[in-house]
PDB file of N, CA and C in Angstrom:
ATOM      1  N   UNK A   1      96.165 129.035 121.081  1.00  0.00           N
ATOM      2  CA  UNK A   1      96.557 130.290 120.506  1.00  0.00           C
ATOM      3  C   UNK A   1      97.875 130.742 121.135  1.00  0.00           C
ATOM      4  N   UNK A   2      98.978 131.027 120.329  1.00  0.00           N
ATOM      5  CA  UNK A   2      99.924 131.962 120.729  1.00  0.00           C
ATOM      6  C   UNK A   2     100.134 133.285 120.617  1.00  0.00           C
ATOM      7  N   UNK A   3     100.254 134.260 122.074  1.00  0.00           N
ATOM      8  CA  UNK A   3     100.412 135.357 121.768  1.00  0.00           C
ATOM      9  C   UNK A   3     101.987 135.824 121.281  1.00  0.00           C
ATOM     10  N   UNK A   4     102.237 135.798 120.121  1.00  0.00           N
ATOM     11  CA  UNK A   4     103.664 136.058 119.345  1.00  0.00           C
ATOM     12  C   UNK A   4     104.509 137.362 120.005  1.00  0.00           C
ATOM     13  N   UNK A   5     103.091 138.075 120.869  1.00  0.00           N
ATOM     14  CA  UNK A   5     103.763 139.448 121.488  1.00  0.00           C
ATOM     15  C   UNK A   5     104.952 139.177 122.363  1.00  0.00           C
ATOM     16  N   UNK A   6     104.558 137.640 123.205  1.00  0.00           N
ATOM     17  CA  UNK A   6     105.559 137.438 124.269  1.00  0.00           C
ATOM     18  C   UNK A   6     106.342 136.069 123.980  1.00  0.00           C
ATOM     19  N   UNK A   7     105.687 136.020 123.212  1.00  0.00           N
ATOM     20  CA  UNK A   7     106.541 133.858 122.816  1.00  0.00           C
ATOM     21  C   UNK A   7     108.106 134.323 122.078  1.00  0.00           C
ATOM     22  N   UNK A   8     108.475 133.397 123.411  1.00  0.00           N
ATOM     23  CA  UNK A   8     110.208 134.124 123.359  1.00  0.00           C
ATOM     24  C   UNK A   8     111.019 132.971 122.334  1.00  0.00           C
ATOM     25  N   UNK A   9     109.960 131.899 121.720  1.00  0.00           N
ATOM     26  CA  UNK A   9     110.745 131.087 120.623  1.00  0.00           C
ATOM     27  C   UNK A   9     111.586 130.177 121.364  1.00  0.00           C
ATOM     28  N   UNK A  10     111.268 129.908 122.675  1.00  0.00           N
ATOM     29  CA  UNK A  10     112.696 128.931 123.405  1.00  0.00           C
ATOM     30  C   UNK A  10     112.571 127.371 123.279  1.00  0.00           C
ATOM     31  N   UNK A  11     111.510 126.785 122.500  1.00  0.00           N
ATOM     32  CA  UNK A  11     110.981 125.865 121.704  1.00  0.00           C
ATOM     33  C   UNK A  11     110.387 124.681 122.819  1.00  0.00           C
ATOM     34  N   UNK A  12     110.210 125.539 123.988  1.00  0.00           N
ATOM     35  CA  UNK A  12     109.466 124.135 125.135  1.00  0.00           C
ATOM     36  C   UNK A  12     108.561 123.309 124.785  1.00  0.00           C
ATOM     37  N   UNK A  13     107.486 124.359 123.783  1.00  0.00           N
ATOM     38  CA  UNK A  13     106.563 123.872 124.092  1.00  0.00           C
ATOM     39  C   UNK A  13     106.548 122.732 122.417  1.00  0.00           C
ATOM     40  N   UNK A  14     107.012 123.174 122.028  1.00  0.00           N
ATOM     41  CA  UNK A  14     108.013 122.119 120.514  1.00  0.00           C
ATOM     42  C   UNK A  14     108.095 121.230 120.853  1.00  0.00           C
ATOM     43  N   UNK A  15     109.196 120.966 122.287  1.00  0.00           N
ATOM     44  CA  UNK A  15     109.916 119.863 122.159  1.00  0.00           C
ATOM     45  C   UNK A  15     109.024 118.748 123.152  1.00  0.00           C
ATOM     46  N   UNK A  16     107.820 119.377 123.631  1.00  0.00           N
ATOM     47  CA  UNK A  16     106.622 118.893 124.187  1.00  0.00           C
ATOM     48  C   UNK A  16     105.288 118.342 123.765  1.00  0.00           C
ATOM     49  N   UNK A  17     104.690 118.849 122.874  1.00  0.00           N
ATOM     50  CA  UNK A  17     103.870 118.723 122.338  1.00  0.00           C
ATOM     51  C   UNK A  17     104.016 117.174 121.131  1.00  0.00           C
ATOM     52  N   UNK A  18     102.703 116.762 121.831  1.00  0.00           N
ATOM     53  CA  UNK A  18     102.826 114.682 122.265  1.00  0.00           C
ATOM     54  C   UNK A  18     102.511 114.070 120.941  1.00  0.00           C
ATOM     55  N   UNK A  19     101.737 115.244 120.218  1.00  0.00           N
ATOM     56  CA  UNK A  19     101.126 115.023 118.138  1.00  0.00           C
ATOM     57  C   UNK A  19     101.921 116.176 117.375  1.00  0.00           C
ATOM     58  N   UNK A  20     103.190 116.337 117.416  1.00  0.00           N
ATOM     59  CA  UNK A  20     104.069 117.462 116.435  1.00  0.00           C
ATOM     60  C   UNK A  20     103.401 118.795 116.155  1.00  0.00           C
ATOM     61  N   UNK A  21     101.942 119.175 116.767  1.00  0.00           N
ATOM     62  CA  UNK A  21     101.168 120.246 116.420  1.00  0.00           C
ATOM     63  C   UNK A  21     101.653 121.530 115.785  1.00  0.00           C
ATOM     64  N   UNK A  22     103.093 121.475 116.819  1.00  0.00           N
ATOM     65  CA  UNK A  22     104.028 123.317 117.040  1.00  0.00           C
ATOM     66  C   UNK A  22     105.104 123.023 116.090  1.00  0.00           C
ATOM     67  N   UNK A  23     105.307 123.990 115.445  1.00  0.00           N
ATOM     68  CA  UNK A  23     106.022 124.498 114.715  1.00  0.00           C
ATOM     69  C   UNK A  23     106.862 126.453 114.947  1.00  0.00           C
ATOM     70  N   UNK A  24     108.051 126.357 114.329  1.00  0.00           N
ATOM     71  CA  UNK A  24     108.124 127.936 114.287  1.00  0.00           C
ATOM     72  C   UNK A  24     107.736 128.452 113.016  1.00  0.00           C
ATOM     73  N   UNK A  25     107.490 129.974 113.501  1.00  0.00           N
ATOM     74  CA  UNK A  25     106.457 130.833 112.109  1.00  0.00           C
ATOM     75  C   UNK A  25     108.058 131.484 111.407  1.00  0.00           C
ATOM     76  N   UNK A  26     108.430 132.149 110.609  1.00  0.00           N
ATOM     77  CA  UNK A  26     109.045 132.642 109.876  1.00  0.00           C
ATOM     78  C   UNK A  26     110.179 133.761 110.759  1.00  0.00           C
ATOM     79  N   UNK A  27     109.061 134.089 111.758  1.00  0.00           N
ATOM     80  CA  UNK A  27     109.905 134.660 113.011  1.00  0.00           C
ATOM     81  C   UNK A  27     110.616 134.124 114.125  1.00  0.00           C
ATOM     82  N   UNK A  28     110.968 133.138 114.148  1.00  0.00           N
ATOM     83  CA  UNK A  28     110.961 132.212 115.039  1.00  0.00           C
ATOM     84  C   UNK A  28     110.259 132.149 116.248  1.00  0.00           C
ATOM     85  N   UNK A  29     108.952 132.388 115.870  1.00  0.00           N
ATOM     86  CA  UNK A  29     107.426 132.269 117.120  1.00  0.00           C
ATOM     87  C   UNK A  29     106.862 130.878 117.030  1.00  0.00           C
ATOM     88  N   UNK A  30     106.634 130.333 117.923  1.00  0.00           N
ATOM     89  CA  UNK A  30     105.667 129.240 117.670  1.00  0.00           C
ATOM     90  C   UNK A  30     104.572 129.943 117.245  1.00  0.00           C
ATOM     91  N   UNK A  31     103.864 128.052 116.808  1.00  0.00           N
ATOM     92  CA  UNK A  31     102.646 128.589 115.829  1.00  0.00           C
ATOM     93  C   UNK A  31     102.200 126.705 115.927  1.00  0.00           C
ATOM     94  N   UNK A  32     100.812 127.311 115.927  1.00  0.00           N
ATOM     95  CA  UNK A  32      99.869 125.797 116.864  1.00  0.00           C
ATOM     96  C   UNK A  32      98.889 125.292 115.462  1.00  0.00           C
ATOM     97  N   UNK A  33      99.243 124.134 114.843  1.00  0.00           N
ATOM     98  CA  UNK A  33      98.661 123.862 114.025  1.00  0.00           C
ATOM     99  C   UNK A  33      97.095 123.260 114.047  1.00  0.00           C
ATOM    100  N   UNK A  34      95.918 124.087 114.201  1.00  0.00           N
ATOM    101  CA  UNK A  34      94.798 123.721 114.971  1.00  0.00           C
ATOM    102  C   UNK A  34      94.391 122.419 114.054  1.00  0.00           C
ATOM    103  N   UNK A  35      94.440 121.541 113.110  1.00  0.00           N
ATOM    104  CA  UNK A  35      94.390 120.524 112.606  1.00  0.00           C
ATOM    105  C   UNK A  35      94.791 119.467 113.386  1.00  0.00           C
ATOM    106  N   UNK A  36      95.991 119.558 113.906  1.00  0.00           N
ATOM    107  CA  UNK A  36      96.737 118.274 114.655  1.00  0.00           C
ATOM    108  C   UNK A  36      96.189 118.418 115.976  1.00  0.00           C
ATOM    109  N   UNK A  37      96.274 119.599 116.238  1.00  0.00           N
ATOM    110  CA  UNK A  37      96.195 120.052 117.874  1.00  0.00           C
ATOM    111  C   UNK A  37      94.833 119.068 118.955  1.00  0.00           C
ATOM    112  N   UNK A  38      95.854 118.362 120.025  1.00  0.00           N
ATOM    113  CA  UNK A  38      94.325 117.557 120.725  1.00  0.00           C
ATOM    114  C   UNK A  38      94.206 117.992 122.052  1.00  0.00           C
ATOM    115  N   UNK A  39      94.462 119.470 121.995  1.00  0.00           N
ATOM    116  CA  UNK A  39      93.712 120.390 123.058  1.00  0.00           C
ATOM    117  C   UNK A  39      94.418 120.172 124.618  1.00  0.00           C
ATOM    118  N   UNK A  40      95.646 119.050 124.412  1.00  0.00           N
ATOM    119  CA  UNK A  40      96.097 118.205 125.858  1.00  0.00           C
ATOM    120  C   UNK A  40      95.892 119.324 126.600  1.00  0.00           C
ATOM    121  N   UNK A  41      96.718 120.552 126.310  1.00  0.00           N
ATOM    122  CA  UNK A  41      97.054 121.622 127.005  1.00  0.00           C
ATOM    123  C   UNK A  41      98.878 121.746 127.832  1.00  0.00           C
ATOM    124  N   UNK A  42      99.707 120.675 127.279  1.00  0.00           N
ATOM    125  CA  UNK A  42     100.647 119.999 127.384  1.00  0.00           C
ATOM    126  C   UNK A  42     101.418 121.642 127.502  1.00  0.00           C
ATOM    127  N   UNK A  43     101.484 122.168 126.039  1.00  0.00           N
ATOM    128  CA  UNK A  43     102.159 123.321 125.871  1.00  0.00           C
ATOM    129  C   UNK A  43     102.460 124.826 126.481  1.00  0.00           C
ATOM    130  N   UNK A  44     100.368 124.258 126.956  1.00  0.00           N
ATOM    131  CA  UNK A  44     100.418 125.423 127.862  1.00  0.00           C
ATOM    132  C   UNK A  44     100.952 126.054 128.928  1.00  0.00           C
ATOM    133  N   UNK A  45     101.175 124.612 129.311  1.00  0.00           N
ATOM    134  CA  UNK A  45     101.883 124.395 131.008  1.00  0.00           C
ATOM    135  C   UNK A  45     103.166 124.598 130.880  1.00  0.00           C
ATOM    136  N   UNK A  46     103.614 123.559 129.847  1.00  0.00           N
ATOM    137  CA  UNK A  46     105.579 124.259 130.196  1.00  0.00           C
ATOM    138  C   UNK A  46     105.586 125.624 129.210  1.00  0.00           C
ATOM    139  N   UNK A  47     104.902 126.499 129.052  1.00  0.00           N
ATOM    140  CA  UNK A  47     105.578 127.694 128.199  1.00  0.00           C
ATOM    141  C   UNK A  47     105.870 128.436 129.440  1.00  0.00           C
ATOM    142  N   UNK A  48     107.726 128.750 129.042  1.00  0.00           N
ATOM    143  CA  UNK A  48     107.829 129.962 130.345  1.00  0.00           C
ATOM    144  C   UNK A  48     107.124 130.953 131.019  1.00  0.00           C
ATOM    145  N   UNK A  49     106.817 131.576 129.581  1.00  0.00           N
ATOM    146  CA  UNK A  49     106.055 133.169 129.334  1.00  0.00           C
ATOM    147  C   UNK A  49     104.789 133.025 129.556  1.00  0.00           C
ATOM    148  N   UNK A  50     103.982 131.859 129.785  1.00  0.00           N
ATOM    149  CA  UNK A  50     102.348 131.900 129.181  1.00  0.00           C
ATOM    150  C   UNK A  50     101.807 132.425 128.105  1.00  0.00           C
ATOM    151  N   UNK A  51     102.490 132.750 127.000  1.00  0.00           N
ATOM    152  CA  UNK A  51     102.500 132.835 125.772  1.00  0.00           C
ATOM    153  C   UNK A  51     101.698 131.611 125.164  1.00  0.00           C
ATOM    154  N   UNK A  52     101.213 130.885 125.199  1.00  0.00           N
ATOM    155  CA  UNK A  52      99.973 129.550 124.867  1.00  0.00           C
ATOM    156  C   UNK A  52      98.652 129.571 125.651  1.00  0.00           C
ATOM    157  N   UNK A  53      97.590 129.591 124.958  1.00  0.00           N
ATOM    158  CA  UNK A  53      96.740 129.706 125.616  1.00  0.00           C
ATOM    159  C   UNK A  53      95.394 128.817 124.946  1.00  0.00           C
ATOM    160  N   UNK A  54      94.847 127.158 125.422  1.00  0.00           N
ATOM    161  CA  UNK A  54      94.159 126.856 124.871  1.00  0.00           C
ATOM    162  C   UNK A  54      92.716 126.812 124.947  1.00  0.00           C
ATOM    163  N   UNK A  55      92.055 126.785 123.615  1.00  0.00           N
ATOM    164  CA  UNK A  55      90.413 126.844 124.370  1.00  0.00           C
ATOM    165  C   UNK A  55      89.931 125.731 124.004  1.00  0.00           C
ATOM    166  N   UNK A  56      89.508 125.062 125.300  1.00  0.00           N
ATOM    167  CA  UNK A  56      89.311 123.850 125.171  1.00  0.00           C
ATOM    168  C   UNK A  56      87.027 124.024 124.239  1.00  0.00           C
ATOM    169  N   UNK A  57      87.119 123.527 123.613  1.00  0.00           N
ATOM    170  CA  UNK A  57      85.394 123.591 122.952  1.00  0.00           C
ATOM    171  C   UNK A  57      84.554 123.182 123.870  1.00  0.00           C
TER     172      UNK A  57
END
């Protein structure tokens, strides 16, 4: 999940993420496509802000 309140769009976690999951939303926010998504937690770690937050099942 991204909180869009603080995701500053600086595309880390884009240019990280190991299955193309992330994308930007219309705002330029990331946005986590839970279809692709394999929970690494890859994104979570390099987001500056902690703006990513995954729940692993």
């Amino acid at each position: 999940m991204v909180d869009k309140e603080i995701c500053l769009g600086c595309g880390a976690c884009v240019n990280m993420c190991p299955v193309g999951a992330i994308k930007f939303d219309e705002n330029g926010k990331a946005e986590i496509d839970p279809n692709i998504c394999i929970k690494c937690g890859t994104c979570e770690g390099v987001c500056p802000v902690s703006a990513i937050t995954i729940k692993k099942d």
